[in-house]
N, C-alpha and C. Protein backbone atom coordinates (compact mmCIF):
# COMPACT_ATOMS: atom_id res chain seq x y z
N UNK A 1 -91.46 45.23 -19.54
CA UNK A 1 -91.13 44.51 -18.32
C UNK A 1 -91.81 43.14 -18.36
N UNK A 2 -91.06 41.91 -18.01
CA UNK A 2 -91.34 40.79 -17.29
C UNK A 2 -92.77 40.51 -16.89
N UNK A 3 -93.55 39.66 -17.15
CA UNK A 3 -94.19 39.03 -15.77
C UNK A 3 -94.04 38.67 -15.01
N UNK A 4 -94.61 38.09 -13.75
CA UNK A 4 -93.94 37.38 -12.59
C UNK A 4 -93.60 36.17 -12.97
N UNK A 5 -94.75 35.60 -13.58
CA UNK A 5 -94.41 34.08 -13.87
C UNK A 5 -94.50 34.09 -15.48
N UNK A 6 -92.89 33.72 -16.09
CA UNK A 6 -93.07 33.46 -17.41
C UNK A 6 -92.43 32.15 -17.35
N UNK A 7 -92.67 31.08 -18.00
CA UNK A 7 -92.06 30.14 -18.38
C UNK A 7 -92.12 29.24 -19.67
N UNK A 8 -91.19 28.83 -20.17
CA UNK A 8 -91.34 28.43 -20.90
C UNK A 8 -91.04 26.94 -20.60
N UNK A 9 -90.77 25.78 -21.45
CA UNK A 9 -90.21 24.19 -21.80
C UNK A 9 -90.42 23.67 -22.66
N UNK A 10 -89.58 23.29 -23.27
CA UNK A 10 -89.30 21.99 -24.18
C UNK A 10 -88.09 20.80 -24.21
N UNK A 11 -88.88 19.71 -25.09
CA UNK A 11 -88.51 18.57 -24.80
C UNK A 11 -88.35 17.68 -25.67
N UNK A 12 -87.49 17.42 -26.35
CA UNK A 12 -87.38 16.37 -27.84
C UNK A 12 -86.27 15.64 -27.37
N UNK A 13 -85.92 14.70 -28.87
CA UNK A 13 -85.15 13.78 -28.76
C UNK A 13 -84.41 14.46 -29.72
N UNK A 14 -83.32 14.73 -30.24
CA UNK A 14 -82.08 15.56 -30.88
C UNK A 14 -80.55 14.20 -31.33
N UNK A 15 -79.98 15.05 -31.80
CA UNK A 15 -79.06 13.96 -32.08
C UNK A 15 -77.88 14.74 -31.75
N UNK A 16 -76.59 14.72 -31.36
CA UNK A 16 -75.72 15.29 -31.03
C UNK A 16 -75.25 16.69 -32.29
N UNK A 17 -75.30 16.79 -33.61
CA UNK A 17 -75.38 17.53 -34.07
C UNK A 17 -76.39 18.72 -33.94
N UNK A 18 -77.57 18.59 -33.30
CA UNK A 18 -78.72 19.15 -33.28
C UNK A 18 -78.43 19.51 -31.92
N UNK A 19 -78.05 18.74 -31.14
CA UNK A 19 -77.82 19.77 -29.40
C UNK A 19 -76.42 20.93 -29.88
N UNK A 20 -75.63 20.18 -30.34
CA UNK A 20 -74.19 21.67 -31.15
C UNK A 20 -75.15 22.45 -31.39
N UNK A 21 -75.87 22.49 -32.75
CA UNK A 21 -76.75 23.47 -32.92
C UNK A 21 -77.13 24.58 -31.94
N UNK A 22 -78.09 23.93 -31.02
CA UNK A 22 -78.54 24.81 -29.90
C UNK A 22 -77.36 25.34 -29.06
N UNK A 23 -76.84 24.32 -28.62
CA UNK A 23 -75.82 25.03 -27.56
C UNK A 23 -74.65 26.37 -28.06
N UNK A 24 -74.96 26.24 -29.25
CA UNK A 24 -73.94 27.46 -30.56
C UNK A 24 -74.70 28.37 -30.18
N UNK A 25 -76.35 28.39 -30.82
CA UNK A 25 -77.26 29.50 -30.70
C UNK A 25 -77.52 30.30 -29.13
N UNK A 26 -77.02 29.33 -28.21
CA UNK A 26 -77.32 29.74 -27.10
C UNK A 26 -76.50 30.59 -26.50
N UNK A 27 -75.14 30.06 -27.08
CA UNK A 27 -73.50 31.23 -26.36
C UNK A 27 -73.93 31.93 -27.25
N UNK A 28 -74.24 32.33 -28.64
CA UNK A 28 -74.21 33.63 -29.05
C UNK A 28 -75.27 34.30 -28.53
N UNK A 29 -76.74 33.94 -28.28
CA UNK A 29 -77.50 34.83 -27.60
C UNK A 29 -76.93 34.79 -25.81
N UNK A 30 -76.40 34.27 -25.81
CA UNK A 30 -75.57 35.17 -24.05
C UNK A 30 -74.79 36.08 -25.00
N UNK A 31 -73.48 36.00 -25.60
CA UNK A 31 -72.66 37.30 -26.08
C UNK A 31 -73.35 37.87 -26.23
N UNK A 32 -74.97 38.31 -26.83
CA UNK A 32 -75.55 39.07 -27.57
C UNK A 32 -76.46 39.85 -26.30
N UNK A 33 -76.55 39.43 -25.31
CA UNK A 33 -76.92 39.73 -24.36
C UNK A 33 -79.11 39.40 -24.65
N UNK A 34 -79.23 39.06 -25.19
CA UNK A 34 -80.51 38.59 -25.55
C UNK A 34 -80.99 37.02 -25.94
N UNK A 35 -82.23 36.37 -25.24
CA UNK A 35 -82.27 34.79 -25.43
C UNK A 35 -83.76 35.05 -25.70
N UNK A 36 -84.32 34.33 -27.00
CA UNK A 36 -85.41 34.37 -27.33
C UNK A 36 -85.91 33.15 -27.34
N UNK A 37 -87.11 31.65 -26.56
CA UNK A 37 -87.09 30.61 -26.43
C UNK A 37 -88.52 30.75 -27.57
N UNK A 38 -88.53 30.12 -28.72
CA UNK A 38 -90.13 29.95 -29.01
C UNK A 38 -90.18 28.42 -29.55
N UNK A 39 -91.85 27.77 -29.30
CA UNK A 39 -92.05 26.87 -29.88
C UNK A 39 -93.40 26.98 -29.93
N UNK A 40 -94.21 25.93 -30.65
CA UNK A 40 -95.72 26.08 -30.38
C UNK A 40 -96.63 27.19 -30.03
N UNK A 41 -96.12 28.19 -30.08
CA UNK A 41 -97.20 29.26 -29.58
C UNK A 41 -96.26 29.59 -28.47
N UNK A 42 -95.55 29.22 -27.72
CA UNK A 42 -95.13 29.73 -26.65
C UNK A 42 -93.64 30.28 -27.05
N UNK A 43 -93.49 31.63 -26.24
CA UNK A 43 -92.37 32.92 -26.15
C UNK A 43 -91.76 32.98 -25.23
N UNK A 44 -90.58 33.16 -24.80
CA UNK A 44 -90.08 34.08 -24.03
C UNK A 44 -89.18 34.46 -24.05
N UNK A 45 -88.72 35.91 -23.86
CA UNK A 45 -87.27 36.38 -24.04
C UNK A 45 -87.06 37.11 -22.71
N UNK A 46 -85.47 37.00 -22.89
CA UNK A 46 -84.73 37.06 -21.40
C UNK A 46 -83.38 37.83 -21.55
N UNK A 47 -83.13 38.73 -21.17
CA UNK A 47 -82.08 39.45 -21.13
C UNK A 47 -81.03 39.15 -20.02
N UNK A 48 -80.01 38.75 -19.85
CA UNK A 48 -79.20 38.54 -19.25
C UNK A 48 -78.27 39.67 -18.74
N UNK A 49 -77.89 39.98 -17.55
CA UNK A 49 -76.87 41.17 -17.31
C UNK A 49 -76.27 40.82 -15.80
N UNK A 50 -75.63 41.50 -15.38
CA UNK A 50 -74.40 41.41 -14.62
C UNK A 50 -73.53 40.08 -14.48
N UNK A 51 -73.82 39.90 -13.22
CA UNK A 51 -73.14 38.37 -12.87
C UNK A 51 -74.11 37.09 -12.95
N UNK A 52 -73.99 36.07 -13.12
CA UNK A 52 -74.97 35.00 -13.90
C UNK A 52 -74.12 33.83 -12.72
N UNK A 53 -75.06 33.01 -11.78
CA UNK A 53 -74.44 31.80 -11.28
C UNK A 53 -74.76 30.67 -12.52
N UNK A 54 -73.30 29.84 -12.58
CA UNK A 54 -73.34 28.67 -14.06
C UNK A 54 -73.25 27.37 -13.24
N UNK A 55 -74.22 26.35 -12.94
CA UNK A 55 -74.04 25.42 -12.46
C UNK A 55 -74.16 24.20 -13.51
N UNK A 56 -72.98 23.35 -13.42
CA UNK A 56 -72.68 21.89 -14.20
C UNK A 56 -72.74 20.70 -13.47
N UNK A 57 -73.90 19.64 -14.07
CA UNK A 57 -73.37 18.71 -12.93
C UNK A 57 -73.37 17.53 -14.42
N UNK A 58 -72.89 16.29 -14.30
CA UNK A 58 -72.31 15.67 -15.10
C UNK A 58 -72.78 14.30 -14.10
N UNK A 59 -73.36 13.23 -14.40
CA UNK A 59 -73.18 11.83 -14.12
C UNK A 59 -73.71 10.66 -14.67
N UNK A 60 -72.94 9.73 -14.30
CA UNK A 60 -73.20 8.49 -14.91
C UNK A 60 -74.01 6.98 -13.96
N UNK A 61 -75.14 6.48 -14.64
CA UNK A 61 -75.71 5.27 -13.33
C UNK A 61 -76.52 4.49 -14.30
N UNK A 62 -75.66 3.55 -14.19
CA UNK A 62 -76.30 2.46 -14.72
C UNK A 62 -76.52 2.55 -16.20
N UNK A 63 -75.47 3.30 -16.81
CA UNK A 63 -75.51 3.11 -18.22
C UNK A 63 -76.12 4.52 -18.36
N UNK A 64 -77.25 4.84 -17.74
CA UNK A 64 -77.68 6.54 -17.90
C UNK A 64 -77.03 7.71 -17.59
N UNK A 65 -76.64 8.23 -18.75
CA UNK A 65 -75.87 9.72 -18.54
C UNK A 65 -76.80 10.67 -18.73
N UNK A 66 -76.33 12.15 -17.81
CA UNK A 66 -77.13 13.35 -17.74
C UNK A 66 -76.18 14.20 -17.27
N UNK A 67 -76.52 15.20 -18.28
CA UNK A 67 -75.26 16.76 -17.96
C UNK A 67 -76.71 17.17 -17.79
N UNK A 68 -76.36 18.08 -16.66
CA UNK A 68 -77.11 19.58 -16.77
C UNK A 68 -76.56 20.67 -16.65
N UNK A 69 -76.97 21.50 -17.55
CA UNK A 69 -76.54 23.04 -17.32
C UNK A 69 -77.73 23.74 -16.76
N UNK A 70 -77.49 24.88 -15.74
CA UNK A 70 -77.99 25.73 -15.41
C UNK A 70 -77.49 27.57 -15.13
N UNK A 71 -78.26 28.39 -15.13
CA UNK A 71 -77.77 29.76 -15.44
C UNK A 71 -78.92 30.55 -14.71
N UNK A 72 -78.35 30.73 -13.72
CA UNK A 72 -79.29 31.91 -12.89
C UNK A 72 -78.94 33.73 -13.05
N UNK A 73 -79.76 34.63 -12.58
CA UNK A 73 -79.65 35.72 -12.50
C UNK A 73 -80.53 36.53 -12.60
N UNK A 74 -80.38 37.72 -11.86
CA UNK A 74 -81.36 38.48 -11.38
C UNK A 74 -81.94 39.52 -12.30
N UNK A 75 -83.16 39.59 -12.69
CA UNK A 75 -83.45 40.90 -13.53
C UNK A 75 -83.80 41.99 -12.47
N UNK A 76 -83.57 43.11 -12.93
CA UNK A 76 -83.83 44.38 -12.27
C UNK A 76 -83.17 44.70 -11.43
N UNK A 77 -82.02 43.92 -11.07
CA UNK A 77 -81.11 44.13 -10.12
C UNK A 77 -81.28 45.66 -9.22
N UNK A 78 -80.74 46.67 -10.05
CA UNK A 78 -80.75 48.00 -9.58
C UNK A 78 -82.16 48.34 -8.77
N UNK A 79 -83.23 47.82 -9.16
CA UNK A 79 -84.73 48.43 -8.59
C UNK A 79 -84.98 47.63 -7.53
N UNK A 80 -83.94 46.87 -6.95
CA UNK A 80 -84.60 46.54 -5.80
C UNK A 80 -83.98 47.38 -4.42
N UNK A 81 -84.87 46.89 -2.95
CA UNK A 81 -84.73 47.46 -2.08
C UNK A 81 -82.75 47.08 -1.29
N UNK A 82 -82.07 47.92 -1.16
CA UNK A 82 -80.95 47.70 -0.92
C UNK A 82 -81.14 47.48 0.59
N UNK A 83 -81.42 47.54 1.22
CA UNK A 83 -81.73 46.87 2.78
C UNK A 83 -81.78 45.52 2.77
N UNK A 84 -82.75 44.95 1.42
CA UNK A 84 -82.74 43.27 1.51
C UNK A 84 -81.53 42.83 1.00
N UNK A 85 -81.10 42.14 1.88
CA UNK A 85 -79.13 40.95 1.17
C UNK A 85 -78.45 41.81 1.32
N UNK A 86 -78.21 42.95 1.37
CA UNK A 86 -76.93 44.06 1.52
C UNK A 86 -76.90 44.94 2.88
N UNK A 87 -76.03 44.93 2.75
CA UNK A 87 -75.37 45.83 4.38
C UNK A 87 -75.54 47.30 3.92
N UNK A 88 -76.03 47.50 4.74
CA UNK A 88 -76.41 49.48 4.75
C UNK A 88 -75.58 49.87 5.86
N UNK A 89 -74.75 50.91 5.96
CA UNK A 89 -74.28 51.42 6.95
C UNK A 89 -74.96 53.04 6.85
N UNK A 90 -75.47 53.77 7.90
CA UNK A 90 -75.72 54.88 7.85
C UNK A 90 -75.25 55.55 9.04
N UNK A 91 -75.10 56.81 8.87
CA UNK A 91 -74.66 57.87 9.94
C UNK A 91 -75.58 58.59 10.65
N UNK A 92 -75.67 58.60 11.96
CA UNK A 92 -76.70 59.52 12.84
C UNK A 92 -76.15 60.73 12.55
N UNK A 93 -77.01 61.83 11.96
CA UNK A 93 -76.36 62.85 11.19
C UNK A 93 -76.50 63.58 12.82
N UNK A 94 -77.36 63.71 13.40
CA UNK A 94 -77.99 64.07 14.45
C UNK A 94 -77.22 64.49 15.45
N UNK A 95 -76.12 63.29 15.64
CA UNK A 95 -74.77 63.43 16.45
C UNK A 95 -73.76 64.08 16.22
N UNK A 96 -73.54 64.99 15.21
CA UNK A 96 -72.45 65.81 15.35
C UNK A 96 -72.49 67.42 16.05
């Protein structure tokens, strides 16, 4: 299991062949259902499962361009408390 707080980052300068690179390695570790980040001493791996929010934003200012991708989602889905974010309906058994 996870820690609470894992994080990882990195940060270079790449050349468009070298971001292909990554961004290749990266759809196959989503198909693969496993993402392993290492550099310098630092780890982390991340399993991906159910539904994943994919946010793209794309713009241009002043000559400076920036895509970002982002990819959210929940680990442990199943172990949490179903009362929090979800509708419970229950029956007063009591009343029949």
């Amino acid at each position: 299991m996870a820690n609470d707080h894992d994080e990882f980052r990195h940060e270079s300068l790449e050349d468009r062949h070298s971001i292909a690179k990554y961004l290749t390695a990266l759809a196959e570790a989503f198909a693969n259902g496993n993402l392993t980040f290492r550099h310098d001493g630092q780890r982390i791996s991340l399993e991906p499962a159910g539904l994943l929010k994919f946010d793209v934003k794309a713009a241009r200012k002043r000559g400076a361009v920036k895509v970002s991708l982002r990819l959210h989602w929940q680990e442990e889905e199943e172990e949490r408390d179903p009362s929090v974010g979800s509708l419970v309906i229950k029956t007063d058994e009591r009343r029949k």
